[in-house]
Protein backbone atom coordinates (compact mmCIF):
# COMPACT_ATOMS: atom_id res chain seq x y z
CA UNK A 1 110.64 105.53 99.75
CA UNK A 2 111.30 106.98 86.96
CA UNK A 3 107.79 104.29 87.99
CA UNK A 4 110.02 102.31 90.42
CA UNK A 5 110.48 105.78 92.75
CA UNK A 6 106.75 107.26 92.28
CA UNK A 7 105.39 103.98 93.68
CA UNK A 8 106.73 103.91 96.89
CA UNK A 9 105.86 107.37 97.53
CA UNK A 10 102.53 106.69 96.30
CA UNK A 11 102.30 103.83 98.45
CA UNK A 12 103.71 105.29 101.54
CA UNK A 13 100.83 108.24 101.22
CA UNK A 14 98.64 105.04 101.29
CA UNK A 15 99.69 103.85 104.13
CA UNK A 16 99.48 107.25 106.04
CA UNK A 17 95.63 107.26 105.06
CA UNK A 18 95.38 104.14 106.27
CA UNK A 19 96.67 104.90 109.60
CA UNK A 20 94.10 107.63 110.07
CA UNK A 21 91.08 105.02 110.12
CA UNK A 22 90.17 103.78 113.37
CA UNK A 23 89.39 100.43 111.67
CA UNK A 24 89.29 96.98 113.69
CA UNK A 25 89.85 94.09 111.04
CA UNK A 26 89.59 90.20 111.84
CA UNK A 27 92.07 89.04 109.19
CA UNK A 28 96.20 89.68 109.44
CA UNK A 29 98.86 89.64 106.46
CA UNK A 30 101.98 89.66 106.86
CA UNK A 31 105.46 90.49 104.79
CA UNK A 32 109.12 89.50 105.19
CA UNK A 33 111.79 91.59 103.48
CA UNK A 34 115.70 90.54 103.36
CA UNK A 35 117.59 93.64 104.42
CA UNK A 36 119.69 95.38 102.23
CA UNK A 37 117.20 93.80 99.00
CA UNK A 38 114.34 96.88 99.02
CA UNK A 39 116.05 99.95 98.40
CA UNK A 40 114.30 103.45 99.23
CA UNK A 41 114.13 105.89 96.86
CA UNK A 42 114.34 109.31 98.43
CA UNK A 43 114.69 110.84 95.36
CA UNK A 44 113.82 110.43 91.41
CA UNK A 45 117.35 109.13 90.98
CA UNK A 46 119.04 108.57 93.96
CA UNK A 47 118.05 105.30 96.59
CA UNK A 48 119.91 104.47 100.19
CA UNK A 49 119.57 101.35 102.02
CA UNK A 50 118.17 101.22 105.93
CA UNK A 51 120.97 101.00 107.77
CA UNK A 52 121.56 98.43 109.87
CA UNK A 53 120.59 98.51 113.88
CA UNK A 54 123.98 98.05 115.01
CA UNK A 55 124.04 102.02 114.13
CA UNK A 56 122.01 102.59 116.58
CA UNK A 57 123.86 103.99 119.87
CA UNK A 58 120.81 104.62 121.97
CA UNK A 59 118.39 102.94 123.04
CA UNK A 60 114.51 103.45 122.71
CA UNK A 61 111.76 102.34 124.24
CA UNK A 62 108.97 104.22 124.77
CA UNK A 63 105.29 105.66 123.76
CA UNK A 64 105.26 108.26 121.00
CA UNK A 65 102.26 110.19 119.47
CA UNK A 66 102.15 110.64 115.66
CA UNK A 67 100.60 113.56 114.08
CA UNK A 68 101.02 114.15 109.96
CA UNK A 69 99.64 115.34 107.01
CA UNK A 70 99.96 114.23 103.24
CA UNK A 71 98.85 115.51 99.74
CA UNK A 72 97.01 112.72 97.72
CA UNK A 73 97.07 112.65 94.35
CA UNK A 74 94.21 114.90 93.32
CA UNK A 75 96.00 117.65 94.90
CA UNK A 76 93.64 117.58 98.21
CA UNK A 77 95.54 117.36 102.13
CA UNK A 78 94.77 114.23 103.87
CA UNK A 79 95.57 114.28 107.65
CA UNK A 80 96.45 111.51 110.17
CA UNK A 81 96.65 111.00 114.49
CA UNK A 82 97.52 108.02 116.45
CA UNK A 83 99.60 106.60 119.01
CA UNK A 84 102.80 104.23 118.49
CA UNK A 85 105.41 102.28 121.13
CA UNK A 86 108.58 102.33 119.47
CA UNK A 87 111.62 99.96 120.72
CA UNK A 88 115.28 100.99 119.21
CA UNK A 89 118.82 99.66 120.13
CA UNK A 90 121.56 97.92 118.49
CA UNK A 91 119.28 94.92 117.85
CA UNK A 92 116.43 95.67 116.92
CA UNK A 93 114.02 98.68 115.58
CA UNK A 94 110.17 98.00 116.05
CA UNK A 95 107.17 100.14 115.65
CA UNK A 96 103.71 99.20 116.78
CA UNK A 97 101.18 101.36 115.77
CA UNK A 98 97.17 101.78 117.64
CA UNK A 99 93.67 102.73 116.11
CA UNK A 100 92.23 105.00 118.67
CA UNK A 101 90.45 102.18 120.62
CA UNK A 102 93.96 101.27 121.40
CA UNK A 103 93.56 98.01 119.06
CA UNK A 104 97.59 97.28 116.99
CA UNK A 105 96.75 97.82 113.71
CA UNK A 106 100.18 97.51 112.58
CA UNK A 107 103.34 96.36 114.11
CA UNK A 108 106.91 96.53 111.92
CA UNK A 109 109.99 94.99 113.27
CA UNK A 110 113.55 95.03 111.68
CA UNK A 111 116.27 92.98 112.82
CA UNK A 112 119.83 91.95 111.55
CA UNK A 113 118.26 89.52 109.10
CA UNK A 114 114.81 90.20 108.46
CA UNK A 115 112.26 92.74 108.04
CA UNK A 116 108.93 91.72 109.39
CA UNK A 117 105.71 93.66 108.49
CA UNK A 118 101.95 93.04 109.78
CA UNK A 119 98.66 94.26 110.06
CA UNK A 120 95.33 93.68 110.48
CA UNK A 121 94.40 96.58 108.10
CA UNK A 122 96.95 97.16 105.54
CA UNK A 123 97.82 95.11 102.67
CA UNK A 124 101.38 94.90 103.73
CA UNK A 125 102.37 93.12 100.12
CA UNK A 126 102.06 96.68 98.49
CA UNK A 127 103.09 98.85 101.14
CA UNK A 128 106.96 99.35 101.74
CA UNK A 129 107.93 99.80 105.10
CA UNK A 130 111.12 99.99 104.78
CA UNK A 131 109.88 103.53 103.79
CA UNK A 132 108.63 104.04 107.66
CA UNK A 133 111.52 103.12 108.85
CA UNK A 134 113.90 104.63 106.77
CA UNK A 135 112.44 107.89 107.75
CA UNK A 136 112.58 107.01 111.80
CA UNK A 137 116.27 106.37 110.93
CA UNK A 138 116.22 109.86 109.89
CA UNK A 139 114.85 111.30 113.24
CA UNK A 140 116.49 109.16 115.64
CA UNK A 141 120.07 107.36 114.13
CA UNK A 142 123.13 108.97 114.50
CA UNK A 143 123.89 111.56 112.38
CA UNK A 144 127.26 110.63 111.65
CA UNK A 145 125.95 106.85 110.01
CA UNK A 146 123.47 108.45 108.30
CA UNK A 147 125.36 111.02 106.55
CA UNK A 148 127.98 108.75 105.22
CA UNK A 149 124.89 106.03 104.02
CA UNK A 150 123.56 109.34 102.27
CA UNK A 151 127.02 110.93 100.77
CA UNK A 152 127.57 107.12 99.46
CA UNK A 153 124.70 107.34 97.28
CA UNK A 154 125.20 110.78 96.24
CA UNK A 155 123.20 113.02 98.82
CA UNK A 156 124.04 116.18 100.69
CA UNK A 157 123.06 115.54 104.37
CA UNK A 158 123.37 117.76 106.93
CA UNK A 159 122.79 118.65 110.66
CA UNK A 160 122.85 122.13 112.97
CA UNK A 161 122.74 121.41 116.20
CA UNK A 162 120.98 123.57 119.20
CA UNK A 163 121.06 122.54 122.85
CA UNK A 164 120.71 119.22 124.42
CA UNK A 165 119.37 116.81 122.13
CA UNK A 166 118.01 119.66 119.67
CA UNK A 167 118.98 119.49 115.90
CA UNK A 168 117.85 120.47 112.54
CA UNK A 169 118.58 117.79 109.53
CA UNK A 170 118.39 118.48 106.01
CA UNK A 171 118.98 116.12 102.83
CA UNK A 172 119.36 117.39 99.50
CA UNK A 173 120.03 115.84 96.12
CA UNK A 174 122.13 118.69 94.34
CA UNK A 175 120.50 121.66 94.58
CA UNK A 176 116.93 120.26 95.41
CA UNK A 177 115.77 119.59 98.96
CA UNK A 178 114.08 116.66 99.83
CA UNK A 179 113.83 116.70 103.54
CA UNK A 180 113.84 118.52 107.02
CA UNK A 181 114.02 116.96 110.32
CA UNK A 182 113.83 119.05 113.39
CA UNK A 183 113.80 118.46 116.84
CA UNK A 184 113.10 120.70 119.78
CA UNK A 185 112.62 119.30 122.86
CA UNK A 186 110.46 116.43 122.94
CA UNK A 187 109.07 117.29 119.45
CA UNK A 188 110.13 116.10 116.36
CA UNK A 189 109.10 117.60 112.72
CA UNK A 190 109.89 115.63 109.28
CA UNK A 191 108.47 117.30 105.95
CA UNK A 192 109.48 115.52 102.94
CA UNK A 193 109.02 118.36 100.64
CA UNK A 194 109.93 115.93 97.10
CA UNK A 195 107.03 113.74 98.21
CA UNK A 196 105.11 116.12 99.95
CA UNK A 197 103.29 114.40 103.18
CA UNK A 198 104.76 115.69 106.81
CA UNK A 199 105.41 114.03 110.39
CA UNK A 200 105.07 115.56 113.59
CA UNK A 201 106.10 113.19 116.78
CA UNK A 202 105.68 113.48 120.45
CA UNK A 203 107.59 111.87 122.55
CA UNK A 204 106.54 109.85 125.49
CA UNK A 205 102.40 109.76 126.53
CA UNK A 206 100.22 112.96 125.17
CA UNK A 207 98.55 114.37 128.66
């Protein structure tokens, strides 16, 4: 996450907007996905599937505060905040997300058999978050799994390490690149420069 590519990203952008409202809706959808059936197209070409949680070797479970930014399609930035709890291990990967009155707005949950989307504000039948989560993989998995899932489907990945924890990711699709991850610390930085909307994450509670 040449019409089947441009509508994730599309959507995905979407989504981000949506996440910037502070709305508090009484109704709920929901969406179930098969793993390994919604591919995510991080290029015009070129699509990877999520990999599965058993790549996980860590385990998550904590607050995280989201900061990013996005170009809609009249050319203008949009911009995004809120909070999230994310919970990752070998058996599961789930986001909630939080309006700023601390209300879930969204919640997405991927396990060996299912991928569970739902909110009280988005119309999760059009939005793809396999997407989300495909770029969480991106900050978090291993980098070993997620270079060979890449290199399968044609991709350059690649990772420089610093100290600790500290790394800088990049994927490419020949000569063009599509993404940067970097981590420093307890910061994390994702800019999809093909699709052109940006991440920044905090890890843990924002005194």
């Amino acid at each position: 996450m040449a019409g089947s590519f441009k509508s994730p990203g599309c959507k995905i952008r979407h989504l981000l907007g949506l996440l910037a409202c502070a709305l508090l809706l009484v109704g709920c959808s929901r969406s179930n996905v098969k793993p390994g059936t919604a591919p995510v197209y991080y290029s015009d070409a070129r699509s990877v599937a999520l990999l599965p949680t058993t790549a996980m070797t860590e385990k998550l479970d904590m607050p995280q505060h989201l900061r990013g930014e996005f170009t809609q399609q009249d050319g203008s930035l949009k911009s995004f905040e809120g909070d999230s709890w994310v919970r990752a291990n070998d058996s599961v990967l789930s986001i909630m997300l939080f309006s700023g009155f601390g209300t879930t707005i969204a919640e997405i949950t991927y396990g060996k058999d299912s991928l569970h989307f739902e909110s009280s504000v988005m119309d999760v039948e059009k939005m793809k978050a396999e997407y989300v989560l495909a770029d969480f993989q991106v900050c978090f998995y291993p980098y070993d799994a997620l270079k060979k899932n890449f290199e399968a489907a044609g991709f350059a990945f690649e990772e420089a390490r610093g100290t600790a924890h500290d790394f800088v990711r990049t994927l490419k699709d020949g000569n063009t690149l599509v993404l940067t991850a970097q981590r420093k610390g307890k910061e994390i930085t994702l800019v999809n420069s093909l699709r052109h909307y940006s991440y920044h994450i905090t890890l843990g509670e924002v005194q």
